[in-house]
C-alpha atoms as a PDB file:
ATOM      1  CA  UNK A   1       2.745  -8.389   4.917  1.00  0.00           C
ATOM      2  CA  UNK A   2       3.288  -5.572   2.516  1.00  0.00           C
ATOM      3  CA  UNK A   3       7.463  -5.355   0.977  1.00  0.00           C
ATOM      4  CA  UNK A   4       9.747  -4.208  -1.212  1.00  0.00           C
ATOM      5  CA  UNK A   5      12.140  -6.512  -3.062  1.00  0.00           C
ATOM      6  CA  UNK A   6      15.262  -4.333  -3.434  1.00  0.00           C
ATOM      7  CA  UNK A   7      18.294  -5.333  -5.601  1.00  0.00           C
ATOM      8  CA  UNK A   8      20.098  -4.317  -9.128  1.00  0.00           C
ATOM      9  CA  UNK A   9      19.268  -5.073 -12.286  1.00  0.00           C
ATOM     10  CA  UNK A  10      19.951  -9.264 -12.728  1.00  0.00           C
ATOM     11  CA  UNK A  11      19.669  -9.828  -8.480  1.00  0.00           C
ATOM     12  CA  UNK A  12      16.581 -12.394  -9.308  1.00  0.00           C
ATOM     13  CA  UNK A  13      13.702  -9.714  -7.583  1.00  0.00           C
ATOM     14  CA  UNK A  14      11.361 -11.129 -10.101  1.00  0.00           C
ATOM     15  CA  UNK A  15      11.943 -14.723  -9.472  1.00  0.00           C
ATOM     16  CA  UNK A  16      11.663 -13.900  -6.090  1.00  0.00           C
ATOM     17  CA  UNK A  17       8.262 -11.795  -6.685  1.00  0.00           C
ATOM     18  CA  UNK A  18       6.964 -15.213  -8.250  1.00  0.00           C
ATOM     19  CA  UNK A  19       7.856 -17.409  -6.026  1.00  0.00           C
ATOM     20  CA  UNK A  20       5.845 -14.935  -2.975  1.00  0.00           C
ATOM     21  CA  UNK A  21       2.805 -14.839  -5.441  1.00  0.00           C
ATOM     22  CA  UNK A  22       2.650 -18.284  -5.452  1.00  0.00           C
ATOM     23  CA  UNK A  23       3.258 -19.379  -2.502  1.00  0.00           C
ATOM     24  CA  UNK A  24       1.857 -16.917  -0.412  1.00  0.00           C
ATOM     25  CA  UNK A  25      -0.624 -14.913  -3.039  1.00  0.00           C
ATOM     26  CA  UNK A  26       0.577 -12.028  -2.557  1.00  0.00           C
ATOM     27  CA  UNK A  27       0.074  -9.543  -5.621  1.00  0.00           C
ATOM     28  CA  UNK A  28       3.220  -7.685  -7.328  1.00  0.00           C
ATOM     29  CA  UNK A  29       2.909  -4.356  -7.936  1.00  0.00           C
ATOM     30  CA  UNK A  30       5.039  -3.912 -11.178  1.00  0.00           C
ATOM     31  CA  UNK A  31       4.920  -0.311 -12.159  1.00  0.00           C
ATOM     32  CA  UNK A  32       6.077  -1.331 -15.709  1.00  0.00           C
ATOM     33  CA  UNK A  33       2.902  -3.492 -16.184  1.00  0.00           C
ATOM     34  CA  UNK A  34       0.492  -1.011 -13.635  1.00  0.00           C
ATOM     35  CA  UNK A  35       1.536   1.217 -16.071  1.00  0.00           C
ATOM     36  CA  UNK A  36       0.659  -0.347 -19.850  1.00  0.00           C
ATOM     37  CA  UNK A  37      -2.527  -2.134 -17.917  1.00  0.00           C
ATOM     38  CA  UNK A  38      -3.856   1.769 -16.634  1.00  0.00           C
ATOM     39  CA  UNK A  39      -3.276   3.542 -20.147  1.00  0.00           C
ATOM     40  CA  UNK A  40      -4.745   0.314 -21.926  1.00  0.00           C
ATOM     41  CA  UNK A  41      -7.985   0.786 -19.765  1.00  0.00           C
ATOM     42  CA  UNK A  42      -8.284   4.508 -19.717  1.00  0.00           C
ATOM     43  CA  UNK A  43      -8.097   4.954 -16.022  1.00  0.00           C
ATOM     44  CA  UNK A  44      -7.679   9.053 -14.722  1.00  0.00           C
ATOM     45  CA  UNK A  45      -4.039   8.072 -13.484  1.00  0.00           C
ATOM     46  CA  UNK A  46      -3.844   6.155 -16.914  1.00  0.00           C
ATOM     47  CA  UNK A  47      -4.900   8.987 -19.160  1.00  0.00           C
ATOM     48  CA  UNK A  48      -2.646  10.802 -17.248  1.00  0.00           C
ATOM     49  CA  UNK A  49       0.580   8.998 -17.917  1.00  0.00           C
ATOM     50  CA  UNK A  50      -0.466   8.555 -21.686  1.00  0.00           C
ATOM     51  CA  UNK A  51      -0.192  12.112 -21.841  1.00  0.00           C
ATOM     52  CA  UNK A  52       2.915  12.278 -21.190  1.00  0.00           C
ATOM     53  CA  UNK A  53       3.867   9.325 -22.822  1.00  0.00           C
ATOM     54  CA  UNK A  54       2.696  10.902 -25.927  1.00  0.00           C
ATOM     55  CA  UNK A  55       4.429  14.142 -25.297  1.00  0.00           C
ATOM     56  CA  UNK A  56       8.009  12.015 -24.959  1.00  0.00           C
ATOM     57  CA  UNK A  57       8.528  12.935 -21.612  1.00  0.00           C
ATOM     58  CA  UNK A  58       8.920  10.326 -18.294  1.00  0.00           C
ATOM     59  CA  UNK A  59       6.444   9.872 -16.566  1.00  0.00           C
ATOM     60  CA  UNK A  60       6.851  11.864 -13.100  1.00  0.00           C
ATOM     61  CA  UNK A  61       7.014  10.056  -9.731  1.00  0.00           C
ATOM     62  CA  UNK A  62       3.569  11.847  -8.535  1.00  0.00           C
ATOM     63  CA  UNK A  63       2.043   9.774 -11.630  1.00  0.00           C
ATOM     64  CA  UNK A  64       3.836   6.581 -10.504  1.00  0.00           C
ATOM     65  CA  UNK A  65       2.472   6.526  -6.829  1.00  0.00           C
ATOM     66  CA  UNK A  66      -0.835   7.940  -8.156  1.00  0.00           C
ATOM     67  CA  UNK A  67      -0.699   4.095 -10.292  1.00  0.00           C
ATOM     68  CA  UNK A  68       0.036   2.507  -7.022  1.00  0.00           C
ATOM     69  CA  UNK A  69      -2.458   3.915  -5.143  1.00  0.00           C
ATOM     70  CA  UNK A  70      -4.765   2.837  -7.793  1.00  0.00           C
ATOM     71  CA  UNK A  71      -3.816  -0.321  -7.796  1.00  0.00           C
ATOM     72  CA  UNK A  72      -3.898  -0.849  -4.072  1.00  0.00           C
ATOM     73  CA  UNK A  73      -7.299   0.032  -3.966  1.00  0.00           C
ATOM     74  CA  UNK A  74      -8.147  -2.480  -6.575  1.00  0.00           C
ATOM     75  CA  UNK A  75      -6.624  -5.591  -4.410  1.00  0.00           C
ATOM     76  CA  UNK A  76      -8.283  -4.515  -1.243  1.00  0.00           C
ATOM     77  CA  UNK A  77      -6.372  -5.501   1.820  1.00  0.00           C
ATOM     78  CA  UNK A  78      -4.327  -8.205  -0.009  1.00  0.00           C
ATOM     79  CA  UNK A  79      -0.258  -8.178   0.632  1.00  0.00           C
ATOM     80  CA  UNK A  80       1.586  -6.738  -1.747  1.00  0.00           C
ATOM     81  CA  UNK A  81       4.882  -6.510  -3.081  1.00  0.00           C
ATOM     82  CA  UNK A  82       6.701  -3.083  -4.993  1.00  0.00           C
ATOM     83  CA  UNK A  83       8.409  -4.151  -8.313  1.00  0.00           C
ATOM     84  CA  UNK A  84      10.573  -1.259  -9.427  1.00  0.00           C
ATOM     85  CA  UNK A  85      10.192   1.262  -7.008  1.00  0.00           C
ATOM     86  CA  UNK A  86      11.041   3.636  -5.446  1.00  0.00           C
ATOM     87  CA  UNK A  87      14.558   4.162  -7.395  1.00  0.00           C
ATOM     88  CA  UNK A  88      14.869   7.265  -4.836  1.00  0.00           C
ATOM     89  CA  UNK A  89      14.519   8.428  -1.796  1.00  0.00           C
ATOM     90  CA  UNK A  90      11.757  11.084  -3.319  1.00  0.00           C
ATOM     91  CA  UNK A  91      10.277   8.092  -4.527  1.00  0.00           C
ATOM     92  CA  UNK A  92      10.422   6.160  -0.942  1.00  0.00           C
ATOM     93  CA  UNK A  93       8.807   9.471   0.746  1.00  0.00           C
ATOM     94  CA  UNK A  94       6.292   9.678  -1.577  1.00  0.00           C
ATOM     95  CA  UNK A  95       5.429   6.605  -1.476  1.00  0.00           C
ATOM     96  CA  UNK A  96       4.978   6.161   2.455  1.00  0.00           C
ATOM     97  CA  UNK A  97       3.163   9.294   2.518  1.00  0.00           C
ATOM     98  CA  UNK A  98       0.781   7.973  -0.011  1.00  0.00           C
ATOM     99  CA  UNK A  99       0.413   4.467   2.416  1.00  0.00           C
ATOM    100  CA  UNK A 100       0.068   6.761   5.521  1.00  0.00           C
ATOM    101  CA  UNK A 101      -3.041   8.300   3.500  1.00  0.00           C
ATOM    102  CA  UNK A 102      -4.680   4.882   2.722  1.00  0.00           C
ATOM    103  CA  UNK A 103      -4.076   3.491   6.465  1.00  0.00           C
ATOM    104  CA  UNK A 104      -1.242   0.817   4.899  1.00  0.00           C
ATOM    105  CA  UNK A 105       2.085   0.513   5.564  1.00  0.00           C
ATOM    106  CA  UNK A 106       5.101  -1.399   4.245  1.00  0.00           C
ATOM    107  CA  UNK A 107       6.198  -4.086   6.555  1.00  0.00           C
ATOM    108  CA  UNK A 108       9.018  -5.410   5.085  1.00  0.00           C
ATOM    109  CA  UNK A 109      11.947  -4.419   2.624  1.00  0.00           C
ATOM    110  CA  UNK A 110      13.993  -7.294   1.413  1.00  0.00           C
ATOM    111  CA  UNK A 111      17.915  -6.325  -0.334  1.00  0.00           C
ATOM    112  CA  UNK A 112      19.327  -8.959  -2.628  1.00  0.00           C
ATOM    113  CA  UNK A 113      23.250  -8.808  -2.154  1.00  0.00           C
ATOM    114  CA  UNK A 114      25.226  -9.686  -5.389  1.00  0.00           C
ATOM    115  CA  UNK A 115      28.325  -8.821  -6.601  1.00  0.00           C
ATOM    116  CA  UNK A 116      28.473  -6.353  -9.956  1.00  0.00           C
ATOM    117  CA  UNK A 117      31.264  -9.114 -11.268  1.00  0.00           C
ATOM    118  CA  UNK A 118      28.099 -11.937 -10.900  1.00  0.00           C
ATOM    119  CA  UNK A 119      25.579  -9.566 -12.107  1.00  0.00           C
ATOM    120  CA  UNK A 120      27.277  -9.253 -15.559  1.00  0.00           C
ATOM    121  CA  UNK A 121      27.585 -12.915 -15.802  1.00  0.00           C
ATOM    122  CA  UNK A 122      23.973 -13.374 -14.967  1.00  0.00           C
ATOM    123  CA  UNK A 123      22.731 -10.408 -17.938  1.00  0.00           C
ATOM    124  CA  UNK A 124      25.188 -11.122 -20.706  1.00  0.00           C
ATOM    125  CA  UNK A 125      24.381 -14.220 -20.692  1.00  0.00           C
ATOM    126  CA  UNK A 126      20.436 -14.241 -21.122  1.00  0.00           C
ATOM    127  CA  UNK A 127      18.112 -15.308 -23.594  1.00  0.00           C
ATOM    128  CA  UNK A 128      14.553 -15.795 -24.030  1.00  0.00           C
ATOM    129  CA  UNK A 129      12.301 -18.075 -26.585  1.00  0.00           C
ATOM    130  CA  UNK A 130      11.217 -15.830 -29.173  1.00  0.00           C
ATOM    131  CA  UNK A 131       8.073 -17.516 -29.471  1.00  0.00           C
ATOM    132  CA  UNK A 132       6.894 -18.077 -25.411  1.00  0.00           C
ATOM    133  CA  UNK A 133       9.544 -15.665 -24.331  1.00  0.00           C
ATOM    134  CA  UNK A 134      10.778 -18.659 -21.366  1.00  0.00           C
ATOM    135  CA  UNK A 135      13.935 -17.240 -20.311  1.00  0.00           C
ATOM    136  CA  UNK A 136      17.390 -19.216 -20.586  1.00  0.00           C
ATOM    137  CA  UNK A 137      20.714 -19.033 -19.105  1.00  0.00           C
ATOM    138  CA  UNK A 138      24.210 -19.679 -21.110  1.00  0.00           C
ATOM    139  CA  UNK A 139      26.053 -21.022 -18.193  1.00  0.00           C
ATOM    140  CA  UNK A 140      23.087 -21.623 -15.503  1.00  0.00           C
ATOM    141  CA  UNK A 141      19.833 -22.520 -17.617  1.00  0.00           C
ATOM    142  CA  UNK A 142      20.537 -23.627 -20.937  1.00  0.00           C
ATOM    143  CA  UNK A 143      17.701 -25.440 -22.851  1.00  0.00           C
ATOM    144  CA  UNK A 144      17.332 -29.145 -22.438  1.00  0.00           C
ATOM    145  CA  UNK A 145      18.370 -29.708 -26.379  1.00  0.00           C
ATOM    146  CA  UNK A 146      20.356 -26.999 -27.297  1.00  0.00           C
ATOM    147  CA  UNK A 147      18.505 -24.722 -29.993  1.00  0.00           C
ATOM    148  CA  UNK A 148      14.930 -26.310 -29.026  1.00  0.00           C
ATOM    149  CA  UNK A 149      12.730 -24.340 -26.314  1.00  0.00           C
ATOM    150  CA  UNK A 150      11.562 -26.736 -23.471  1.00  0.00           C
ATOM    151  CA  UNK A 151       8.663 -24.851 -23.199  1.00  0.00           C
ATOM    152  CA  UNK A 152       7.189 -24.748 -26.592  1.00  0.00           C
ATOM    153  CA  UNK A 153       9.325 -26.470 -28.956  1.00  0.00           C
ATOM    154  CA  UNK A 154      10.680 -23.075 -30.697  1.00  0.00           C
ATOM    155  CA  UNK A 155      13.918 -23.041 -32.536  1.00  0.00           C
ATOM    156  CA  UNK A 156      14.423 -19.200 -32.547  1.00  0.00           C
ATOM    157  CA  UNK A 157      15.764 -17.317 -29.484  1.00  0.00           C
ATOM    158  CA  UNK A 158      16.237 -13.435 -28.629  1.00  0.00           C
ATOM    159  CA  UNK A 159      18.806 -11.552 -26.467  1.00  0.00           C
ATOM    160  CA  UNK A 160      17.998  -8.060 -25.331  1.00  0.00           C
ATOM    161  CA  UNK A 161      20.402  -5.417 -27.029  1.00  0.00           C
ATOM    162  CA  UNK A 162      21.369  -4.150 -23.557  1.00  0.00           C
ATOM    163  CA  UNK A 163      22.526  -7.163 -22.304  1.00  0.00           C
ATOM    164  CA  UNK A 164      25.955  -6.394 -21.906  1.00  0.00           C
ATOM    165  CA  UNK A 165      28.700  -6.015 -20.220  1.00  0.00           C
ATOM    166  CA  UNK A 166      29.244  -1.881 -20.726  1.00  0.00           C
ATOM    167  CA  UNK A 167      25.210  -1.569 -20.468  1.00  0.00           C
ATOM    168  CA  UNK A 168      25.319  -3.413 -17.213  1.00  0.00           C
ATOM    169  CA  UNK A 169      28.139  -1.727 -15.469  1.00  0.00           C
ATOM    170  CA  UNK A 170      26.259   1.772 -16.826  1.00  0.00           C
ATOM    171  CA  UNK A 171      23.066   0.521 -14.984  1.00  0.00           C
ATOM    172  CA  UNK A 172      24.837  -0.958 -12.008  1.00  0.00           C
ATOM    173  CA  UNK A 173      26.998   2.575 -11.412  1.00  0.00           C
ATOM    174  CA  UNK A 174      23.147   4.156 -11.661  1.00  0.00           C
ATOM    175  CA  UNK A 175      21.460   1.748  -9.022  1.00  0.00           C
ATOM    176  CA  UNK A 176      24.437   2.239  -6.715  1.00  0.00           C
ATOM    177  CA  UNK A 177      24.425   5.999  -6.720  1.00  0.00           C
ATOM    178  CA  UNK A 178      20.397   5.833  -6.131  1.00  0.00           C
ATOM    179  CA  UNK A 179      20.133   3.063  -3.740  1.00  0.00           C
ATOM    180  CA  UNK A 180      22.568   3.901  -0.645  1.00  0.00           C
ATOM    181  CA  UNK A 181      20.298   6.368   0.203  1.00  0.00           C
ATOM    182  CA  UNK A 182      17.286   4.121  -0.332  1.00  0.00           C
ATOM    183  CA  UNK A 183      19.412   1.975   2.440  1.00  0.00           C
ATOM    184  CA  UNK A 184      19.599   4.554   4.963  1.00  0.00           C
ATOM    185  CA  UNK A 185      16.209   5.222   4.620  1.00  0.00           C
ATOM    186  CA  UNK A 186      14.291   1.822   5.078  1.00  0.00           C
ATOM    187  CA  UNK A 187      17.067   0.600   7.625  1.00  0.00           C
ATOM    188  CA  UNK A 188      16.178   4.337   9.679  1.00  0.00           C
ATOM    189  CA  UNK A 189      12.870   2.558   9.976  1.00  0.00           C
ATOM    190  CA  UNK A 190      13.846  -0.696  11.160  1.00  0.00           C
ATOM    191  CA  UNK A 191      12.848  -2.557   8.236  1.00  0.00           C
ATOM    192  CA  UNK A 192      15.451  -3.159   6.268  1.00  0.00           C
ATOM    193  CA  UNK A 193      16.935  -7.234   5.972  1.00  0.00           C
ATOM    194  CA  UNK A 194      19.369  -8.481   3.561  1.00  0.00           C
ATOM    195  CA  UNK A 195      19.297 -12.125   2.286  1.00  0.00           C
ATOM    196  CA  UNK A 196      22.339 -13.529  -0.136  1.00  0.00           C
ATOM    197  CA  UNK A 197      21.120 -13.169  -3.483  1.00  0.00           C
ATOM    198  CA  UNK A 198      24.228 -15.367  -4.713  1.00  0.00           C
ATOM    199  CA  UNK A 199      22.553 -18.191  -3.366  1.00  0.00           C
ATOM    200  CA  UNK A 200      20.678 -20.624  -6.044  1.00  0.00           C
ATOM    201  CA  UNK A 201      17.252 -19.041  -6.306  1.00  0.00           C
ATOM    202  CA  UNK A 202      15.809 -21.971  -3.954  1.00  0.00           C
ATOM    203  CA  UNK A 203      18.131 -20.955  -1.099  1.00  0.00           C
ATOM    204  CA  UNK A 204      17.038 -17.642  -1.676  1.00  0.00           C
ATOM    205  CA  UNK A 205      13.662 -18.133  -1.580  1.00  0.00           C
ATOM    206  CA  UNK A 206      14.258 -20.049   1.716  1.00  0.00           C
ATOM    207  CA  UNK A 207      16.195 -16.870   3.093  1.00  0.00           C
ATOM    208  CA  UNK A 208      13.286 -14.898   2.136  1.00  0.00           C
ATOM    209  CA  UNK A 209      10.897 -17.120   3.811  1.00  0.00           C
ATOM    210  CA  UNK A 210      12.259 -17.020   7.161  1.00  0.00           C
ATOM    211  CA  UNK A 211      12.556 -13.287   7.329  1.00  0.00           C
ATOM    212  CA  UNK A 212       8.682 -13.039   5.748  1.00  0.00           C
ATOM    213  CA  UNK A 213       7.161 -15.728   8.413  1.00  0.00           C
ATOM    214  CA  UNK A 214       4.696 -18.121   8.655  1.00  0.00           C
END
């Protein structure tokens, strides 16, 4: 079972992601990560993308399948799940096109439904440990002793600076304009399914579940 977690910024994909790796092993595909792990080890896609890291450009969408057709042939026939792409329906294309070529296919492609009102809530109020980086909550996961990490005992936290509320809604009016197409595409296939990403991130991983199988 091969699938795409789809949802805005703050919709819980990577909770989700988590919970599939370790319940079901199947490997995330983070292009963020693909990305630092392929320039750090010199691969031809990697030596690629440092190039144009280095020249300040972004790195083009041929270069970001290129990474995740690298990386699929690393994990063999083991399921897999897309973290942060496609952002487009070039993206999407491209992306089928290069499973087509490797005799894989994406099976699956899972959209988180939130509200924008509940995904500002969720980002403005995040921090992390700046020590272990665990991630806190002000209104849904604060720390057990307030100021003291549960994780590691660490007294000093970290928010990031685009945490919020004019960031978000800049990033949420970008997603939406991107992803309706996205939409039309995967649901043209007959794979689209949407679960309530609302939901406390145990019903949602139930939701997903049932729509993944046994």
């Amino acid at each position: 079972m091969n699938l795409i977690l789809l949802g805005p910024p703050g919709a819980g994909k990577g909770t989700q992601a988590q919970h599939l790796e370790r319940a079901r092993g199947y490997i995330q595909l983070s292009t963020g990560d693909m990305l630092r792990a392929a320039v750090a080890a010199g691969t031809e896609v990697g030596k690629r993308a440092k190039a144009i890291i280095d020249a300040g450009k972004l790195v083009s969408d041929d270069v970001i399948v290129a990474l995740i057709g690298e990386k699929l042939d690393q994990i063999g026939d083991k399921s897999f799940i897309l973290d942060g792409v496609p952002r487009t329906a070039a993206q999407a294309d491209a992306i089928d096109t290069m499973l087509r070529a490797k005799r894989r296919r994406l099976d699956l492609v899972i959209e988180l439904q939130v509200t924008d009102d509940i995904l500002v809530e969720r980002v403005t109020g995040r921090f992390t440990c700046a020590r272990c980086g665990a991630g806190y909550h002000d209104t849904f996961k604060r720390p057990a002793k307030d100021g003291v990490c549960d994780s590691c005992g660490g007294t000093e936290f970290k928010r990031r600076s685009d945490d919020n509320a004019a960031a978000m809604r800049t990033r949420l009016a970008a997603y939406h304009a991107q992803t309706a197409p996205l939409l039309d595409y995967y649901r043209k296939q007959g794979i689209l399914k949407s679960v309530d990403g609302m939901a406390e991130p145990a019903d949602v991983a139930r939701q997903i579940d049932a729509l993944v199988g046994p």
